[in-house]
C-alpha atoms as a PDB file:
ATOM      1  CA  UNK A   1      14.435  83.112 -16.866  1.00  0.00           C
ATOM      2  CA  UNK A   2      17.818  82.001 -17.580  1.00  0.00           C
ATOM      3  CA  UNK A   3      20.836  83.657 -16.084  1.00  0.00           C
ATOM      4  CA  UNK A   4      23.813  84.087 -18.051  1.00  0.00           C
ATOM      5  CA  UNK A   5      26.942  83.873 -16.384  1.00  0.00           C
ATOM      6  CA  UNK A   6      28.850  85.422 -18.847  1.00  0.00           C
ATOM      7  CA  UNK A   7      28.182  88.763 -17.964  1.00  0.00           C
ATOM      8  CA  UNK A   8      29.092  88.488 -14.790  1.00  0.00           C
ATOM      9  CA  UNK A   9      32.861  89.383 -13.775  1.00  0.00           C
ATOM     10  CA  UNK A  10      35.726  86.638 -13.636  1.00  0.00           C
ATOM     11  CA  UNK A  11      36.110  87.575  -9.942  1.00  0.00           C
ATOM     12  CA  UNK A  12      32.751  86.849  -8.801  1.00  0.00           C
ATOM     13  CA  UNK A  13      32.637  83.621 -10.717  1.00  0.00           C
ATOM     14  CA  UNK A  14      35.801  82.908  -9.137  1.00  0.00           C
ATOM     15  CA  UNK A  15      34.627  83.473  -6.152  1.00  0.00           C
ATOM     16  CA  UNK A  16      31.174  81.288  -6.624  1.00  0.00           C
ATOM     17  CA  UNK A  17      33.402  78.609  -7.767  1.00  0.00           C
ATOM     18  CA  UNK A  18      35.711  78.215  -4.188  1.00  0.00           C
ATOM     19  CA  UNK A  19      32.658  78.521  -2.220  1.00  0.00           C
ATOM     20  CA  UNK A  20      30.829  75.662  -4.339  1.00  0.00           C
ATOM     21  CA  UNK A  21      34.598  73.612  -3.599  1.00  0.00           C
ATOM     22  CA  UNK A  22      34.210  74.291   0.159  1.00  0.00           C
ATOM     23  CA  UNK A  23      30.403  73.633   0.583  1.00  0.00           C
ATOM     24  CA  UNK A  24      30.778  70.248  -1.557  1.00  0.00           C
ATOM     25  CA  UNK A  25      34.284  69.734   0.619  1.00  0.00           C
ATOM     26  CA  UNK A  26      32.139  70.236   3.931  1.00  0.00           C
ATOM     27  CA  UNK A  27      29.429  68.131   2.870  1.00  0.00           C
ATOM     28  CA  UNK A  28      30.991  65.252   2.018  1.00  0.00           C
ATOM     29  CA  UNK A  29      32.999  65.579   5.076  1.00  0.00           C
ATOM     30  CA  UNK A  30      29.766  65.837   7.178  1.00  0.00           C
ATOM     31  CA  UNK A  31      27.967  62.838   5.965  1.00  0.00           C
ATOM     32  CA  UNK A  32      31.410  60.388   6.159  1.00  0.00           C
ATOM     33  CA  UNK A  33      31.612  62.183   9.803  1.00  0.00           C
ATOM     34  CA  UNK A  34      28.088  60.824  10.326  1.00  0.00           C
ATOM     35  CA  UNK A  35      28.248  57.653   8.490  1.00  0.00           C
ATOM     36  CA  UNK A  36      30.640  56.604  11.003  1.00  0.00           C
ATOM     37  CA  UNK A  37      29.601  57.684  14.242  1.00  0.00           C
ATOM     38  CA  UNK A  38      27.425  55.509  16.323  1.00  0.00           C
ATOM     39  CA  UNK A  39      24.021  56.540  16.884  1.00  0.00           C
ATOM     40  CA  UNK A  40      24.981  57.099  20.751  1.00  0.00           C
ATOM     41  CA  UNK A  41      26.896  59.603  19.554  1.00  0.00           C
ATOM     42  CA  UNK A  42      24.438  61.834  17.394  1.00  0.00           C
ATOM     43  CA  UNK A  43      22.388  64.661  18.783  1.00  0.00           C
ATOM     44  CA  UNK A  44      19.073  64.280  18.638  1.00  0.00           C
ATOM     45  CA  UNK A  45      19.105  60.648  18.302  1.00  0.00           C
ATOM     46  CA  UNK A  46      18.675  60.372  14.631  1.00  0.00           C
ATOM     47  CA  UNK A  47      21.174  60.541  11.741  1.00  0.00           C
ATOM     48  CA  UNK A  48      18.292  60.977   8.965  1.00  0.00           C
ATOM     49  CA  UNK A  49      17.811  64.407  10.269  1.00  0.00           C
ATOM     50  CA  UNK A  50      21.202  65.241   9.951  1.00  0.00           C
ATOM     51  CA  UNK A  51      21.208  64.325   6.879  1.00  0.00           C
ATOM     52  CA  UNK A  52      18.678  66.785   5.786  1.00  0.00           C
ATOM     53  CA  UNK A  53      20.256  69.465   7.904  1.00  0.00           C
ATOM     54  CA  UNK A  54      23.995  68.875   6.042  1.00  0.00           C
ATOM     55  CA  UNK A  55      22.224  68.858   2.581  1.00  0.00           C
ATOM     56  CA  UNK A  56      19.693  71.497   2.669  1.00  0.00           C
ATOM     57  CA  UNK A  57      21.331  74.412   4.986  1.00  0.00           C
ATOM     58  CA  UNK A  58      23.753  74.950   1.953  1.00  0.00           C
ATOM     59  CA  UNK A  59      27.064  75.721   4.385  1.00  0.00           C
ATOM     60  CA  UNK A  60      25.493  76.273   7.474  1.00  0.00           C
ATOM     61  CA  UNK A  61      24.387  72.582   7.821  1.00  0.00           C
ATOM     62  CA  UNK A  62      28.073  71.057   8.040  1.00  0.00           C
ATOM     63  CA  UNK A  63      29.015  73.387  10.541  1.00  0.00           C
ATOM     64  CA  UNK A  64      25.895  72.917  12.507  1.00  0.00           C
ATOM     65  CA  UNK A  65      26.819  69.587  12.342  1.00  0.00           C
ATOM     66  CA  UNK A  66      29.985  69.545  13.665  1.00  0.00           C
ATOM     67  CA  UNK A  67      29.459  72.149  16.321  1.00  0.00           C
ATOM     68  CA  UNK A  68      26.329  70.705  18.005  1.00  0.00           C
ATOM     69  CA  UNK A  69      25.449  67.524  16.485  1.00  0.00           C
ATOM     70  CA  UNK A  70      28.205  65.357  17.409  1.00  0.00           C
ATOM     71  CA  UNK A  71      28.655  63.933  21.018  1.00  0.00           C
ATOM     72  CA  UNK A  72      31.541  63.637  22.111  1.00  0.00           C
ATOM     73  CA  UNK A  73      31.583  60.768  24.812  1.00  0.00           C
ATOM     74  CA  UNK A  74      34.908  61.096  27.219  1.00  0.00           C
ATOM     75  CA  UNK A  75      36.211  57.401  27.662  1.00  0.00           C
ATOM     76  CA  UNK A  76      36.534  56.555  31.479  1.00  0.00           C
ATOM     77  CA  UNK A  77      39.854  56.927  32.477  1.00  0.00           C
ATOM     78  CA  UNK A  78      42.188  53.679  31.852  1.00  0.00           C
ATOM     79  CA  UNK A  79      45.092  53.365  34.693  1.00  0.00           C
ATOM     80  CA  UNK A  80      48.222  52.814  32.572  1.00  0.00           C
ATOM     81  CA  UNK A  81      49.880  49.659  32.156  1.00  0.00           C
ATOM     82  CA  UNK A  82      52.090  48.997  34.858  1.00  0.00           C
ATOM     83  CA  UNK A  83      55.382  46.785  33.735  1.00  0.00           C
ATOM     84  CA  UNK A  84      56.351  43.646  35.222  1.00  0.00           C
ATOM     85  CA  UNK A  85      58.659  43.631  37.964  1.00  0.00           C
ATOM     86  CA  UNK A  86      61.781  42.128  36.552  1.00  0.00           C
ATOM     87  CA  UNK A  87      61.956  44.570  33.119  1.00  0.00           C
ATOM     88  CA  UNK A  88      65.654  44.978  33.188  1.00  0.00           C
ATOM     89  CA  UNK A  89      68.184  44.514  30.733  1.00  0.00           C
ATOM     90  CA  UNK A  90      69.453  41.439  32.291  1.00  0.00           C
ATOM     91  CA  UNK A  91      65.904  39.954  32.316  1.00  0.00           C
ATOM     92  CA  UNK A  92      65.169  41.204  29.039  1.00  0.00           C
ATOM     93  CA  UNK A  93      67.983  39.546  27.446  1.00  0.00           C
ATOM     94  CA  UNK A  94      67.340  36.312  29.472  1.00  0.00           C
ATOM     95  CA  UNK A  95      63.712  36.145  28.251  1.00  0.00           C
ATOM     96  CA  UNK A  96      65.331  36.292  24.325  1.00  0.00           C
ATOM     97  CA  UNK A  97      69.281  34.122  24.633  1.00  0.00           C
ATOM     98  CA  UNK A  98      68.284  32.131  28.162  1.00  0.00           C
ATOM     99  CA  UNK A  99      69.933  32.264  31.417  1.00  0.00           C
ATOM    100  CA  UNK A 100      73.779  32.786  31.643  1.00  0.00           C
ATOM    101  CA  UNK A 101      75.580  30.368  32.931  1.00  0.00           C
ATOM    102  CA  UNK A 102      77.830  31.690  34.961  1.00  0.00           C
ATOM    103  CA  UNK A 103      79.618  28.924  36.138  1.00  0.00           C
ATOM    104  CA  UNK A 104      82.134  29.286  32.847  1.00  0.00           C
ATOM    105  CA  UNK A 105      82.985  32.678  33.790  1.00  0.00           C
ATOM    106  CA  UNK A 106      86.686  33.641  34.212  1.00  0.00           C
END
């Protein structure tokens, strides 16, 4: 049986052609997604079966994907840099032109 698309209506193959875009779109933005996440930070442990979940659940997959298979591990809290005691102006410009002499001031 072959299908001709022909007969059917420039709207629907309109519409068949933006949701082949987006399901393409989704699936090669999956697989990237996976490519470069560590393993640590896949669900179940392994990327193969991701793999077959983004590629074979048409547009499902991708958003399976990206809704339950991806860890997202919270980084511990870093204090935040604390500056050095002398950060002035004065200091600054020390550290770059030397110390002024002061002994030639008026």
């Amino acid at each position: 049986m072959n299908p001709d698309l022909s007969a059917l209506p420039t709207g629907i193959l309109v519409v068949i052609a933006i949701v082949a875009v987006i399901e393409i779109t989704l699936d090669v933005i999956a697989l990237v997604s996976l490519y470069r996440r560590p393993l640590s930070q896949v669900a179940l442990g392994n990327k193969w079966v991701w793999v077959a979940i983004i590629l074979l659940v048409n547009l499902v997959g991708p958003v399976l994907y990206f809704v339950i298979g991806r860890k997202t591990d919270v980084p511990e809290a870093q204090p935040a840099p604390t500056r050095p005691s002398g950060t002035t102006a004065d200091s600054i410009a020390d550290s770059l032109y030397g110390r002024r002499d002061d002994s030639d001031a008026p």
